[in-house]
Every structure is written in structure tokens, then in C-alpha cells.
N, C-alpha and C. Protein backbone atom coordinates (compact mmCIF):
# COMPACT_ATOMS: atom_id res chain seq x y z
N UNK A 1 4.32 -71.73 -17.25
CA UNK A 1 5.10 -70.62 -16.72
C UNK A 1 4.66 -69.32 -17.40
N UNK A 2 4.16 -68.16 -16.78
CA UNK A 2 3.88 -67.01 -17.01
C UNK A 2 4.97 -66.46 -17.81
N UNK A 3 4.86 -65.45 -19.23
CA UNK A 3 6.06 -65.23 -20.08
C UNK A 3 7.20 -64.24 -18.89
N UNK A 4 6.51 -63.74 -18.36
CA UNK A 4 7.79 -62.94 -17.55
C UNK A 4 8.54 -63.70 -16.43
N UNK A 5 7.87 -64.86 -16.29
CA UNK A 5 8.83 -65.96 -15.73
C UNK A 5 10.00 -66.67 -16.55
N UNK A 6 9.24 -67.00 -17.43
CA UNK A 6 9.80 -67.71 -18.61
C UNK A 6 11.09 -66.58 -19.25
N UNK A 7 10.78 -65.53 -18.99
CA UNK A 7 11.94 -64.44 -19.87
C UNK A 7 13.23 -64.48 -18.66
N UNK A 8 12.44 -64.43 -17.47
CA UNK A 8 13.91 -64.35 -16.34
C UNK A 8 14.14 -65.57 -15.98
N UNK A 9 13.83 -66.85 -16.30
CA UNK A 9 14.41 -67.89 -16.04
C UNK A 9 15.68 -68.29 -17.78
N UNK A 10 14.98 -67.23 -18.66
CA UNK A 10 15.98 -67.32 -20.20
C UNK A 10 17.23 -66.40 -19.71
N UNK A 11 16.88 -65.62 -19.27
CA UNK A 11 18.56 -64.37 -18.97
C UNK A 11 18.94 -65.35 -17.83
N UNK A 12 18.41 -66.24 -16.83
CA UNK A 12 19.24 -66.22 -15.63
C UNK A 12 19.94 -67.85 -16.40
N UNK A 13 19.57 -68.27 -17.35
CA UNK A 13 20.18 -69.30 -17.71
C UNK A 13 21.57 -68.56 -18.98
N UNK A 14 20.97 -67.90 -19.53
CA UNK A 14 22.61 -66.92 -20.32
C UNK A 14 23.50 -66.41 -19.78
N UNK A 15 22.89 -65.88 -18.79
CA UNK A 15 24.33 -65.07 -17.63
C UNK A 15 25.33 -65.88 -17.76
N UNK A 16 25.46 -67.50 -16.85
CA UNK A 16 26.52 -68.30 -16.78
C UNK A 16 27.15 -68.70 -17.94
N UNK A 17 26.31 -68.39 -18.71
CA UNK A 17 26.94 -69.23 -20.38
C UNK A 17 27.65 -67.52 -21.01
N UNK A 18 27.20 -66.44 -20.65
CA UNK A 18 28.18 -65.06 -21.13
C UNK A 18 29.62 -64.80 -20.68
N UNK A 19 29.59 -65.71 -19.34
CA UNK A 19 30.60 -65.92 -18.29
C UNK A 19 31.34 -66.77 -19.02
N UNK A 20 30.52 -67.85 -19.19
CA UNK A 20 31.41 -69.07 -20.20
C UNK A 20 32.26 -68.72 -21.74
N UNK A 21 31.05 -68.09 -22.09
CA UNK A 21 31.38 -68.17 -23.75
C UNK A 21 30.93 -66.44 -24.42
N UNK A 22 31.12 -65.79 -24.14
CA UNK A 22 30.85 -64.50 -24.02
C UNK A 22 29.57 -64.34 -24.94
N UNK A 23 29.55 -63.31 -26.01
CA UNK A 23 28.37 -63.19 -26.66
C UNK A 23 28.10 -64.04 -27.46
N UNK A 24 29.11 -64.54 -28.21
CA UNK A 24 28.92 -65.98 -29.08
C UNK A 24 27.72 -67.12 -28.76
N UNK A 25 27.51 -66.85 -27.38
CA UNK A 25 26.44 -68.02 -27.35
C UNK A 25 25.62 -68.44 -28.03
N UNK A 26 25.37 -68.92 -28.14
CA UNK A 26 24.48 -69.67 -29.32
C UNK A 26 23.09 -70.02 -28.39
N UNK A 27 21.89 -69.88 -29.59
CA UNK A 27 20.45 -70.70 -28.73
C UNK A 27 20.51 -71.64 -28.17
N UNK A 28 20.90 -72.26 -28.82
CA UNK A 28 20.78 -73.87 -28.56
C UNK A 28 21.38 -74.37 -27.13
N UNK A 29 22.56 -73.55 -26.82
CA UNK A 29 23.08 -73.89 -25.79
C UNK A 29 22.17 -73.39 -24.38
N UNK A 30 21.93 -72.35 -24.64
CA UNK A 30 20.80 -71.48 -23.96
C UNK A 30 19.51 -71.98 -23.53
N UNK A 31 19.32 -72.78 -25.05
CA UNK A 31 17.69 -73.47 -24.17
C UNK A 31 18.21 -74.52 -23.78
N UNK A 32 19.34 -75.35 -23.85
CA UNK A 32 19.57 -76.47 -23.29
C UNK A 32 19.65 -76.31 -21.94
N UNK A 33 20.43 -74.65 -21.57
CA UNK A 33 20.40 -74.40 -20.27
C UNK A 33 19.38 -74.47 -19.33
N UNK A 34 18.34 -73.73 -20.48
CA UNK A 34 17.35 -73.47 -19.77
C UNK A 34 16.27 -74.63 -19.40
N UNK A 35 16.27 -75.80 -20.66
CA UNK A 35 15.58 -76.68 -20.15
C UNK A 35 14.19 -76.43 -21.20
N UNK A 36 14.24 -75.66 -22.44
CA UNK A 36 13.55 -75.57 -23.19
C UNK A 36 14.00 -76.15 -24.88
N UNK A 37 12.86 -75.91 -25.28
CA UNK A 37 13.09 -75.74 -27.02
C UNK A 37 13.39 -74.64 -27.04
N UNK A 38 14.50 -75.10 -28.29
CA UNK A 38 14.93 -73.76 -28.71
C UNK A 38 14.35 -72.35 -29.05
N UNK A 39 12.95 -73.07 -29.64
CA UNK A 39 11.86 -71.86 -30.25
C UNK A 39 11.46 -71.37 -29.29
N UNK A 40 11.29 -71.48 -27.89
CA UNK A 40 11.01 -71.00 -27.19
C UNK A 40 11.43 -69.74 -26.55
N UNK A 41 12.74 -69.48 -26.91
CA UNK A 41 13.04 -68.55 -27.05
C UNK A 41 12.55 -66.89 -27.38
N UNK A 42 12.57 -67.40 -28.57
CA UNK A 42 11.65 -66.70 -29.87
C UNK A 42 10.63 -66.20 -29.26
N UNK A 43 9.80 -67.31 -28.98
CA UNK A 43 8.21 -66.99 -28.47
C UNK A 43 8.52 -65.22 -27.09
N UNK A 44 9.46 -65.46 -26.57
CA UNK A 44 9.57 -64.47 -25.66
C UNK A 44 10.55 -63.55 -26.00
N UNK A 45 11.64 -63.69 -26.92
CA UNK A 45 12.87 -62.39 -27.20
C UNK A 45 12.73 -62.30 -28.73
N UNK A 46 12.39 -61.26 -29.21
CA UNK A 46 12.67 -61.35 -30.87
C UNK A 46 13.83 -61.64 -31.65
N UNK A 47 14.97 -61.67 -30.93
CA UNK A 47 16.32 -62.66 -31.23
C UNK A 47 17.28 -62.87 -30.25
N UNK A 48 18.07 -63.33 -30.54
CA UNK A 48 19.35 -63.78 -29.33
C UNK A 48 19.34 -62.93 -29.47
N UNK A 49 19.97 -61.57 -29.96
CA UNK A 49 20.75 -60.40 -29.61
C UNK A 49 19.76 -59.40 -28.62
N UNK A 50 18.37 -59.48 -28.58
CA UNK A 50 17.40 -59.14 -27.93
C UNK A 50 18.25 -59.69 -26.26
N UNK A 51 17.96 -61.23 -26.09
CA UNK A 51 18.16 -61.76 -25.03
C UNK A 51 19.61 -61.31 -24.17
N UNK A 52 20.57 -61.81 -25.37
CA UNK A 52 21.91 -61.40 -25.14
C UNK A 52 22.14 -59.63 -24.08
N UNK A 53 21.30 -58.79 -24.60
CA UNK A 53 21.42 -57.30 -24.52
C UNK A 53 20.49 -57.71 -22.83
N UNK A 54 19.62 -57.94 -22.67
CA UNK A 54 18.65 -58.15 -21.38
C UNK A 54 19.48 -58.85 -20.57
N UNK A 55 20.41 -59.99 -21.13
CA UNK A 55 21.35 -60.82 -19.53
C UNK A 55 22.39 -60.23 -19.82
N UNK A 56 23.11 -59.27 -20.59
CA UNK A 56 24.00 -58.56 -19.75
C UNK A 56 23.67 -57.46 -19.27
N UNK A 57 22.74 -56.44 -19.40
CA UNK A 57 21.63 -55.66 -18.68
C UNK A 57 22.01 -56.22 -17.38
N UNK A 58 20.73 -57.48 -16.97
CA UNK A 58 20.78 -58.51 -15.41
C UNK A 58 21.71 -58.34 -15.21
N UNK A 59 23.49 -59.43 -15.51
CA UNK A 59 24.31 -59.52 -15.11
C UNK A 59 25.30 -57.81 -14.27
N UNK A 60 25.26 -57.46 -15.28
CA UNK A 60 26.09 -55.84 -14.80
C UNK A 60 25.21 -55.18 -13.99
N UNK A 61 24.11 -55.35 -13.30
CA UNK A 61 23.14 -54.95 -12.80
C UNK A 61 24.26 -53.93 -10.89
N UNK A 62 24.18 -52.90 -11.55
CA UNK A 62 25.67 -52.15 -10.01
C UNK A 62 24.56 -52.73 -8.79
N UNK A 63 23.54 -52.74 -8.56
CA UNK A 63 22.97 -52.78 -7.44
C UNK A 63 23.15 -53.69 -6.25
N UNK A 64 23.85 -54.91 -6.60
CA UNK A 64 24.50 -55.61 -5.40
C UNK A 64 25.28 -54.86 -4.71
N UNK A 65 26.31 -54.62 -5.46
CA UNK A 65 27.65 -53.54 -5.45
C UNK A 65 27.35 -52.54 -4.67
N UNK A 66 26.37 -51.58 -5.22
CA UNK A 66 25.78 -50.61 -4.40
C UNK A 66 24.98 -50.97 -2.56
N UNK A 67 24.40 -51.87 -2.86
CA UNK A 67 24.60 -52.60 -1.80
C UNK A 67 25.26 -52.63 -0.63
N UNK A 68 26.37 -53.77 -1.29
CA UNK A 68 27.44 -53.98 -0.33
C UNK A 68 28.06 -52.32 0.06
N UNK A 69 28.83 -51.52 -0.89
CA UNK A 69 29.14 -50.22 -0.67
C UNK A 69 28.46 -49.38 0.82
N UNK A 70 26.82 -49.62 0.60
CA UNK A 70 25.97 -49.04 1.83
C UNK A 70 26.35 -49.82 2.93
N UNK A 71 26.26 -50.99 2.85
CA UNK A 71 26.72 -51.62 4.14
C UNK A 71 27.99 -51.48 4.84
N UNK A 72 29.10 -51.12 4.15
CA UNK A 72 30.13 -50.37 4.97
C UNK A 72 29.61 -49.79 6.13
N UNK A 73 30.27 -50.07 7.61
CA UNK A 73 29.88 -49.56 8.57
C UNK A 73 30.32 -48.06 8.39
N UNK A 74 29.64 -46.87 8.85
CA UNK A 74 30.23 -45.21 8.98
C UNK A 74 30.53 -44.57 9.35
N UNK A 75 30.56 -45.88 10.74
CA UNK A 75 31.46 -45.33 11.99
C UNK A 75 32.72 -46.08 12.07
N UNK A 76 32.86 -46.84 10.94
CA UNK A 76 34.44 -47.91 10.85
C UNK A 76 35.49 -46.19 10.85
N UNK A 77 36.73 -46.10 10.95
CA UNK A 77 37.23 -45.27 10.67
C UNK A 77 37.56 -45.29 9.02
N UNK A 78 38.10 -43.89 8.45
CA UNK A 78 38.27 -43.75 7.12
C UNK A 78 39.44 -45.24 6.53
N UNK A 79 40.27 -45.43 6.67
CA UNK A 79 41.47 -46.34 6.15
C UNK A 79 40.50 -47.61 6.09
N UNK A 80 39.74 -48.16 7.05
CA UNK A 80 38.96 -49.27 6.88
C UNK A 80 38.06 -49.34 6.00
N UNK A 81 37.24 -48.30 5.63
CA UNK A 81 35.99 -48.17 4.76
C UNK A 81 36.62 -47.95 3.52
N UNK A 82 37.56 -47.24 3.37
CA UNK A 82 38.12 -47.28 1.88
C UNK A 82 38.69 -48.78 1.61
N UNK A 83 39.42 -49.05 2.46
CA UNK A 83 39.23 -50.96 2.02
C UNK A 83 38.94 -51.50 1.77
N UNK A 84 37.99 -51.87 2.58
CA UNK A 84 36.57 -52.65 2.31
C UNK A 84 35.67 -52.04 0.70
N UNK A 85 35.57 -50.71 0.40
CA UNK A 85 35.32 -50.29 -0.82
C UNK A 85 35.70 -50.74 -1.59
N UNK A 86 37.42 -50.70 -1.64
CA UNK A 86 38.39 -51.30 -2.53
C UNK A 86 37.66 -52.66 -3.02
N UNK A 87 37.65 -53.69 -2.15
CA UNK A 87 37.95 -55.00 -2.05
C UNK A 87 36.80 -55.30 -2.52
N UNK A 88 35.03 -54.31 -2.53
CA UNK A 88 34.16 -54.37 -3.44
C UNK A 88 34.19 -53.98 -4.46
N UNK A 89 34.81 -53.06 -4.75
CA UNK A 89 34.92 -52.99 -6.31
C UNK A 89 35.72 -53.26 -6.95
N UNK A 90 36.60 -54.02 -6.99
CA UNK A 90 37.58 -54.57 -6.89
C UNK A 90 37.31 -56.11 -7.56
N UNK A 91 36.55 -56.56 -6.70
CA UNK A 91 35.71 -58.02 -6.71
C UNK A 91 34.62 -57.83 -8.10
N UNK A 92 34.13 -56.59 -7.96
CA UNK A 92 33.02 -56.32 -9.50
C UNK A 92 33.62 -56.19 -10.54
N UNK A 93 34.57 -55.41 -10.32
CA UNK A 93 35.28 -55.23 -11.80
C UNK A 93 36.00 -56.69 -12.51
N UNK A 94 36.58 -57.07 -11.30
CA UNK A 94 37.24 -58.57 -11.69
C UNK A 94 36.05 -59.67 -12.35
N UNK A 95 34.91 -59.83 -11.59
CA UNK A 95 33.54 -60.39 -11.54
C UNK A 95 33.25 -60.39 -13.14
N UNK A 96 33.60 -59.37 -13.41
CA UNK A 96 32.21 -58.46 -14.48
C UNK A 96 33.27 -58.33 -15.95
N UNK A 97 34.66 -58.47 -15.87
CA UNK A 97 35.28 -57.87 -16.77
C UNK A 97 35.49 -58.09 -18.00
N UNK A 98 35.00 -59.30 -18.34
CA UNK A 98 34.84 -59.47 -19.94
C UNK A 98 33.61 -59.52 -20.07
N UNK A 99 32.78 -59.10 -19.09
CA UNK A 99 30.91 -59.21 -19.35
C UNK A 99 30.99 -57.65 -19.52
N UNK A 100 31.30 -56.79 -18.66
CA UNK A 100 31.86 -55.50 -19.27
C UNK A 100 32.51 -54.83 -20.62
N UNK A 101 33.50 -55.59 -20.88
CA UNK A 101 34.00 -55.43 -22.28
C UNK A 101 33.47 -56.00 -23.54
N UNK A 102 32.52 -57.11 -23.01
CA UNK A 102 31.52 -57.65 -24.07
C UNK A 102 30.47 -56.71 -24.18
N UNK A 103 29.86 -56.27 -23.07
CA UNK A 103 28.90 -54.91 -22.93
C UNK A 103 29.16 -53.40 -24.24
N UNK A 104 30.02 -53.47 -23.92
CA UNK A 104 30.65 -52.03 -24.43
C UNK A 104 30.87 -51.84 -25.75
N UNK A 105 31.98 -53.23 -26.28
CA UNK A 105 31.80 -53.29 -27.58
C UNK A 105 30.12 -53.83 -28.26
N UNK A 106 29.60 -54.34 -27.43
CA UNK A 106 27.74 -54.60 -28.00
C UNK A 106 27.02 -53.60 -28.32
N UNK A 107 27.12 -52.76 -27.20
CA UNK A 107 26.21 -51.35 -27.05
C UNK A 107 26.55 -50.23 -27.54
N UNK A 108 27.59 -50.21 -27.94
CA UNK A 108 28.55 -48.74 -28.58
C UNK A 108 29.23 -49.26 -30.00
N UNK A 109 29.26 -50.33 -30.36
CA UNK A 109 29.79 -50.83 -31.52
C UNK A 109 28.71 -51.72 -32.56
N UNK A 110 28.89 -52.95 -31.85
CA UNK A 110 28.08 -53.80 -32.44
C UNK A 110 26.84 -53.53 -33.10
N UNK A 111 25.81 -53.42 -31.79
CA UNK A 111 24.58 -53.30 -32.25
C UNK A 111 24.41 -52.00 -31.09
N UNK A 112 24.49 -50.98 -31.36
CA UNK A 112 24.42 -49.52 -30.65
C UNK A 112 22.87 -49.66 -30.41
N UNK A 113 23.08 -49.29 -28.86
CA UNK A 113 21.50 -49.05 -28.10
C UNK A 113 21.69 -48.31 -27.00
N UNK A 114 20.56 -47.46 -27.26
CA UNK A 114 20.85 -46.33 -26.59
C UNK A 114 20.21 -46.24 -25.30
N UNK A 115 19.35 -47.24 -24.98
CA UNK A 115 19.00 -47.54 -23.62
C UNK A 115 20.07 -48.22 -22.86
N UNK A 116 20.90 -49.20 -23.35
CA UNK A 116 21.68 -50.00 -23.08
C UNK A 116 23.23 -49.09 -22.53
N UNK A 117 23.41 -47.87 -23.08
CA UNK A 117 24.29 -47.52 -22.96
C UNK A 117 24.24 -45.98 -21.79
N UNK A 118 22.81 -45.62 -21.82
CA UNK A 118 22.62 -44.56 -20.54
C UNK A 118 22.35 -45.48 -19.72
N UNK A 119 22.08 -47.58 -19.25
CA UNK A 119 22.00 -47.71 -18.00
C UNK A 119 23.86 -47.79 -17.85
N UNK A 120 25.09 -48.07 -18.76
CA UNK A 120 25.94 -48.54 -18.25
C UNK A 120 26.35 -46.91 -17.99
N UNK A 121 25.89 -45.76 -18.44
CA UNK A 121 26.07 -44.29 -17.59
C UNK A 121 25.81 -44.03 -16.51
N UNK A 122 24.53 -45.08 -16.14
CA UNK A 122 23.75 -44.39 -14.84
C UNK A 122 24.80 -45.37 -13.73
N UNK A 123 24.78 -46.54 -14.48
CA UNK A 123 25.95 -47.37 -13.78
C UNK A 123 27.34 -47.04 -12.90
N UNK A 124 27.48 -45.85 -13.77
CA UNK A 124 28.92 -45.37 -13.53
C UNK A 124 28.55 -44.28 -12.48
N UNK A 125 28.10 -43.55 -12.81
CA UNK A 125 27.41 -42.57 -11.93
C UNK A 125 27.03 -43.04 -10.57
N UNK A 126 26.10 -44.35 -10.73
CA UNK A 126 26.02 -44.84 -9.30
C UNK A 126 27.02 -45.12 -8.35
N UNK A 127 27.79 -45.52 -9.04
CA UNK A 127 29.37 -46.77 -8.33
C UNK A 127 30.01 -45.42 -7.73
N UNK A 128 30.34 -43.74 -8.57
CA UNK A 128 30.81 -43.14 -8.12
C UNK A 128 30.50 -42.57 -7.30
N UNK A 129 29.27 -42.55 -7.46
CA UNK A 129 28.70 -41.82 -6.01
C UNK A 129 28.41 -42.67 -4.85
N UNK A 130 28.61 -43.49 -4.97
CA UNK A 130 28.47 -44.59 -3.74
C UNK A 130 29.91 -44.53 -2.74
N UNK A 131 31.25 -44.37 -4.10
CA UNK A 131 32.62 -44.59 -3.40
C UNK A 131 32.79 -43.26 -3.12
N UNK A 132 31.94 -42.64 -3.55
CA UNK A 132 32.48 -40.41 -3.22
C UNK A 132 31.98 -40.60 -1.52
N UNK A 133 30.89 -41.63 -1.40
CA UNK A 133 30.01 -41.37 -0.02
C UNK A 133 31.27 -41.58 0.88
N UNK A 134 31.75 -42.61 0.61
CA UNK A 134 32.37 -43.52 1.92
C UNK A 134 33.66 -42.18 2.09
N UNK A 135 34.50 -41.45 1.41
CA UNK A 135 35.46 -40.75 1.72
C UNK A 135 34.01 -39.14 2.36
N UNK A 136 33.33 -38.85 1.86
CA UNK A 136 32.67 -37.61 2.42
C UNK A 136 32.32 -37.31 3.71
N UNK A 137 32.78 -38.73 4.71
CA UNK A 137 32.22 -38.08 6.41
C UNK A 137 34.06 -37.53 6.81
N UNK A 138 35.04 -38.19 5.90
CA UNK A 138 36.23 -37.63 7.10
C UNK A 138 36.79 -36.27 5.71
N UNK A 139 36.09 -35.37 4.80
CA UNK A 139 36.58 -34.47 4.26
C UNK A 139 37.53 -33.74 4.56
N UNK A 140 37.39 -33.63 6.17
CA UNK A 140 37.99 -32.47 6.44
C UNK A 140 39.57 -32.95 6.62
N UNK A 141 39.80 -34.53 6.71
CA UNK A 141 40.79 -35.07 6.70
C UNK A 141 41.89 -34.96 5.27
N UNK A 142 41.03 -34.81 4.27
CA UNK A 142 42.02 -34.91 2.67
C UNK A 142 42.51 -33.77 1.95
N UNK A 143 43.03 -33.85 1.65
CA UNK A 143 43.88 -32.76 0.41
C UNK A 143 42.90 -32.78 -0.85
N UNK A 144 42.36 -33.54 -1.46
CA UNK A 144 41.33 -33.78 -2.36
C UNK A 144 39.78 -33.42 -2.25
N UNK A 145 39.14 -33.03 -3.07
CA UNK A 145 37.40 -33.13 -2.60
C UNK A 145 37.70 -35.01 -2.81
N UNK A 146 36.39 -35.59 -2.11
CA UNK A 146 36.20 -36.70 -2.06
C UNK A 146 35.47 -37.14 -3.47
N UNK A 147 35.23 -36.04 -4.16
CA UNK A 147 34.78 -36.20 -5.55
C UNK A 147 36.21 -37.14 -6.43
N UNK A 148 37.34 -36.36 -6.44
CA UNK A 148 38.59 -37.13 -6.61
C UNK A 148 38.71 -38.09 -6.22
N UNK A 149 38.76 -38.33 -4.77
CA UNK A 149 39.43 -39.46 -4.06
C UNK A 149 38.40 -40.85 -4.84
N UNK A 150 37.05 -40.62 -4.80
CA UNK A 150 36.29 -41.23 -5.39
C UNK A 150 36.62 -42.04 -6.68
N UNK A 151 37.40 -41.32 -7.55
CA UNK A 151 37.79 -41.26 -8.66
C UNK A 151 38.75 -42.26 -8.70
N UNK A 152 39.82 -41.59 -7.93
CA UNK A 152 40.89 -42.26 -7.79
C UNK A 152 40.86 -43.84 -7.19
N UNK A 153 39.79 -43.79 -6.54
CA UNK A 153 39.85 -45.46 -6.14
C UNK A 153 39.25 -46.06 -7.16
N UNK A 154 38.55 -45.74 -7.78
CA UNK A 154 37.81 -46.55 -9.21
C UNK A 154 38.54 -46.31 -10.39
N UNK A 155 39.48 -45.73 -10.69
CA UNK A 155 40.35 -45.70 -11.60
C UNK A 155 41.77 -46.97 -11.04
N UNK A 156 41.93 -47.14 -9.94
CA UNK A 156 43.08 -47.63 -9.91
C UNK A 156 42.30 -49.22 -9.51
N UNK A 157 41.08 -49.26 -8.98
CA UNK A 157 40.61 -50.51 -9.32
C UNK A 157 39.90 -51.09 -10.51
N UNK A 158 39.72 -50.32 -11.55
CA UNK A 158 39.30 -50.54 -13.31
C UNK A 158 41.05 -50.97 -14.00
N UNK A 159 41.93 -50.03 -13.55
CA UNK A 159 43.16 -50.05 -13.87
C UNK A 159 43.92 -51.72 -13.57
N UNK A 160 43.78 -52.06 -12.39
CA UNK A 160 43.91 -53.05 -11.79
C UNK A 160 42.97 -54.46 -12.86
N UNK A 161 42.41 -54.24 -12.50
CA UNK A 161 41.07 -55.40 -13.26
C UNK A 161 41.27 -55.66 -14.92
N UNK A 162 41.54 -54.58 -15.99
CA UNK A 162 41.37 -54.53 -16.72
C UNK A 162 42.72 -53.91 -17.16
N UNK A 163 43.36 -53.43 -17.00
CA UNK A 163 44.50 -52.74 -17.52
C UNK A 163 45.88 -53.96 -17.57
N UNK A 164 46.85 -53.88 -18.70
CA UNK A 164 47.90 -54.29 -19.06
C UNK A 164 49.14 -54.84 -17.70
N UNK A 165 49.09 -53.71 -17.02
CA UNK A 165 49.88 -53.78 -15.62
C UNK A 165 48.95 -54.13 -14.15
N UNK A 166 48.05 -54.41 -14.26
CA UNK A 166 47.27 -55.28 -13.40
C UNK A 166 47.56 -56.56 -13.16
N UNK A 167 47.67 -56.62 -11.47
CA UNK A 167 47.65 -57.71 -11.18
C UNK A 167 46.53 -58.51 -9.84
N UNK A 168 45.36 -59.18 -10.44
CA UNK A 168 44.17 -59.04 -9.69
C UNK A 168 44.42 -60.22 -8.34
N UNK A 169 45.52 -61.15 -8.39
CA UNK A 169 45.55 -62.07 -7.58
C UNK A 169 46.11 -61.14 -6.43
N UNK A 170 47.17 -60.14 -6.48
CA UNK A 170 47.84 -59.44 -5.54
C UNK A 170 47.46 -58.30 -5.00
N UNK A 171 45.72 -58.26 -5.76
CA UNK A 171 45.40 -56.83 -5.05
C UNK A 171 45.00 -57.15 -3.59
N UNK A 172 45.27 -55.75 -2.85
CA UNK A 172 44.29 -55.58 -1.08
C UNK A 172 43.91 -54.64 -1.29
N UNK A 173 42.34 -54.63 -0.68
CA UNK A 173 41.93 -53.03 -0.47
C UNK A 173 43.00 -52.22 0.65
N UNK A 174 43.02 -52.71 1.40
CA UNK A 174 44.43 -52.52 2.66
C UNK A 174 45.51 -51.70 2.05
N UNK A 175 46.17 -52.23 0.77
CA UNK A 175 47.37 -51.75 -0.42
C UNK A 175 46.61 -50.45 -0.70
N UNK A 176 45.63 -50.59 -1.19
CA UNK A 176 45.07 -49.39 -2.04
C UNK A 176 44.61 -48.45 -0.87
N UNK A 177 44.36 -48.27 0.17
CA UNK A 177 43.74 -47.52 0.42
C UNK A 177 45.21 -46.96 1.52
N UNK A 178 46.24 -47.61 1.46
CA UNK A 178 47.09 -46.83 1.97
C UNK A 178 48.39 -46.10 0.96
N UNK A 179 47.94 -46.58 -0.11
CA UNK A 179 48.50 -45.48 -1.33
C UNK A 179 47.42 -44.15 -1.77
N UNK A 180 46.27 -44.84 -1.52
CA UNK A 180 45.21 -43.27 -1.42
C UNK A 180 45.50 -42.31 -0.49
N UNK A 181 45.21 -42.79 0.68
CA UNK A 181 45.72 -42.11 2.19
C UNK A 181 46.92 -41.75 2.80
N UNK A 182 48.24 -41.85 1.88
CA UNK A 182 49.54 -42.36 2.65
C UNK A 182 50.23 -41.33 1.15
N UNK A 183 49.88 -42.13 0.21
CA UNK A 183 51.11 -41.83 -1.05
C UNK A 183 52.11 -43.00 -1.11
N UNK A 184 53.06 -42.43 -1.61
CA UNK A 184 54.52 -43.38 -1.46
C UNK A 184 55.70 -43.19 -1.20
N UNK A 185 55.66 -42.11 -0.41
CA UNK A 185 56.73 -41.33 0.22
C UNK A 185 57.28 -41.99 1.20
N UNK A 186 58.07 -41.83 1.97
CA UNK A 186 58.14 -42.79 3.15
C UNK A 186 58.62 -41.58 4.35
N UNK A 187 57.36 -41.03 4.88
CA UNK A 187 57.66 -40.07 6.08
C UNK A 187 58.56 -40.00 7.14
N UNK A 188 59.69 -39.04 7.66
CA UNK A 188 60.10 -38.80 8.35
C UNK A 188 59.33 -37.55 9.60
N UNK A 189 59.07 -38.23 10.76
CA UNK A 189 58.50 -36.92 11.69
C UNK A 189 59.52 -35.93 12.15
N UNK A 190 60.67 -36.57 11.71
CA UNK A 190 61.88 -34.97 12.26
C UNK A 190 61.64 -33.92 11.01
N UNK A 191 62.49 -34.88 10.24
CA UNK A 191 62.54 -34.26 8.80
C UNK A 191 61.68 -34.36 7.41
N UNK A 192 60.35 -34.50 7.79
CA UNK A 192 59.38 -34.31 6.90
C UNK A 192 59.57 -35.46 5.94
N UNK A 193 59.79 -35.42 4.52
CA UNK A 193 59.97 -36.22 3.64
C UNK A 193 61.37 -36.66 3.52
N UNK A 194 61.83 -37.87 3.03
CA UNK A 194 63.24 -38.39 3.16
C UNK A 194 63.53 -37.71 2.16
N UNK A 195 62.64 -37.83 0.44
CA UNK A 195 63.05 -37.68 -0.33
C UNK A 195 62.33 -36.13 -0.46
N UNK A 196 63.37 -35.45 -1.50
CA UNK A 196 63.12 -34.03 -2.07
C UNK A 196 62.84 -34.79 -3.33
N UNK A 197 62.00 -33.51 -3.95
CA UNK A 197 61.28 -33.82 -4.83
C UNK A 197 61.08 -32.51 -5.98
């Protein structure tokens, strides 16, 4: 096996075991995954923490995400595409969330790397500008730049995923995107809002 085979068949065997057992993994378990000696390792990463840093790199990799995001149809109307947004990022954050929080404390704490930590920037940057796209064809529809609205759906799906008052079995993009679009008012067409405020 060519070493750059051999290196992505070592991260694609850690991913599931970071999932499993977060950074703690151990070699041993790793080449067992992989179907090697342990030293073999070595021969291709100058340590676990080398490897470790490269499969969560792979794993958090936004580009599926980004992906799916593009594939939103753009002629769906607005309430649908923010859904469907939802329900993708939504699914990543849930996906990703202690591979995320293992990320963060690695790259900013642990063992600080500074490549490691402008891709989880460029990361962020991407995701937002992907969810700014899907609100930017009906602008003329919002009270917000779609720069916000953007915001606001990735804050309340990070919030959701990762936050104290989250609850990930009961989320809908459907829920969320009619508290983005709607609020929580409960409209009257005679008399405007029921409630004063």
C-alpha cells in the first residue's frame, strides 16, 4: 500500500473509534482497526496526536454539509429551504458534537495548532455562508439582513445540539424555521398582535 493510502486508510479507521472513545484512543486499538502493527503507525504519523489531529481534521471535514446545503432546491419557497437547512445542520452539529468539543479543547488548549484552528475558522465561515445563501433570494421578504437570519439559525441549532436546554430528539427544521419566520406571537389579522408588549 502506497504511504498516502496507508495514512487515509489510518484516519478512516480512527474516525469511528473518536466517535467511540474520543481522543483517548489508544494505538493499539487503532491498528487493530486498521488491520496493522502497531508500528505502523509511526512509520506514517510522528505520533498519535499527529494522527488524532488529521482524523478529526477528516471527520469535521463542513464539505458534505456544504454539500447537502447547495442541494437545497432555490426555487423550493423560503419556509421550506430554511428547514431543510435546519434539519442539515442540525444533523452535523448533533453528528459531530463531541468530535467538535474534542476538536476545540485539542486545538486551542491541549496541543494548540494553528493550522488546525484557522480550518475550524474557515469551517465556520463556510457553514455561514452557505445558511446566509439559502435566506438571500427572498431578502426582500425579512426584517433582518440574511447575514442575521443566517446567524440565527446556526446559533439556535449549536444551541440545540450542544447547549444545557437542548433537546435533539424533538428538534424539526419545520419548528425552527417557523420561529425564524413567524416569532412567537400568535397573530391576529383584525387586531394585529393579541399580546401588547
Amino acid at each position: 500500500m502506497a504511504p498516502e493510502e496507508r495514512r487515509e486508510a489510518l484516519i478512516a479507521a480512527t474516525i469511528p473509534l473518536l466517535h467511540a472513545h474520543g481522543t483517548d484512543v489508544s494505538t493499539r486499538q487503532i491498528a487493530s482497526a486498521a488491520g496493522v502493527a502497531e508500528g505502523t503507525i509511526f512509520g506514517v504519523f510522528e505520533s498519535k496526536s499527529q494522527l488524532v489531529v488529521c482524523s478529526l481534521v477528516k471527520a469535521l471535514d463542513p464539505q458534505p454539509t456544504l454539500d447537502a446545503l447547495a442541494a437545497i432546491d432555490r426555487g423550493a419557497g423560503l419556509r421550506q429551504r430554511v428547514a431543510e437547512a435546519a434539519e442539515i445542520v442540525h444533523n452535523r452539529f448533533i453528528d459531530g458534537a463531541h468530535l467538535m468539543h474534542a476538536a476545540r479543547r485539542l486545538f486551542f488548549e491541549t496541543a494548540p495548532d494553528a493550522d488546525a484552528q484557522q480550518r475550524i475558522v474557515d469551517s465556520r465561515r463556510q457553514m455561514h455562508e452557505a445558511v446566509v445563501e439559502i435566506f438571500e433570494a427572498d431578502v426582500s421578504l425579512l426584517r433582518i439582513p440574511p447575514d442575521q437570519a443566517g446567524r440565527l439559525l446556526l446559533l439556535h441549532c449549536g444551541a440545540n445540539a450542544f447547549g444545557p436546554f437542548g433537546d435533539p430528539e424533538e428538534f424539526r427544521g419545520t419548528d425552527l424555521a417557523t420561529l425564524l419566520l413567524d416569532g412567537i406571537l400568535i397573530k391576529d389579522d383584525k387586531r394585529g398582535d393579541r399580546t401588547t408588549c
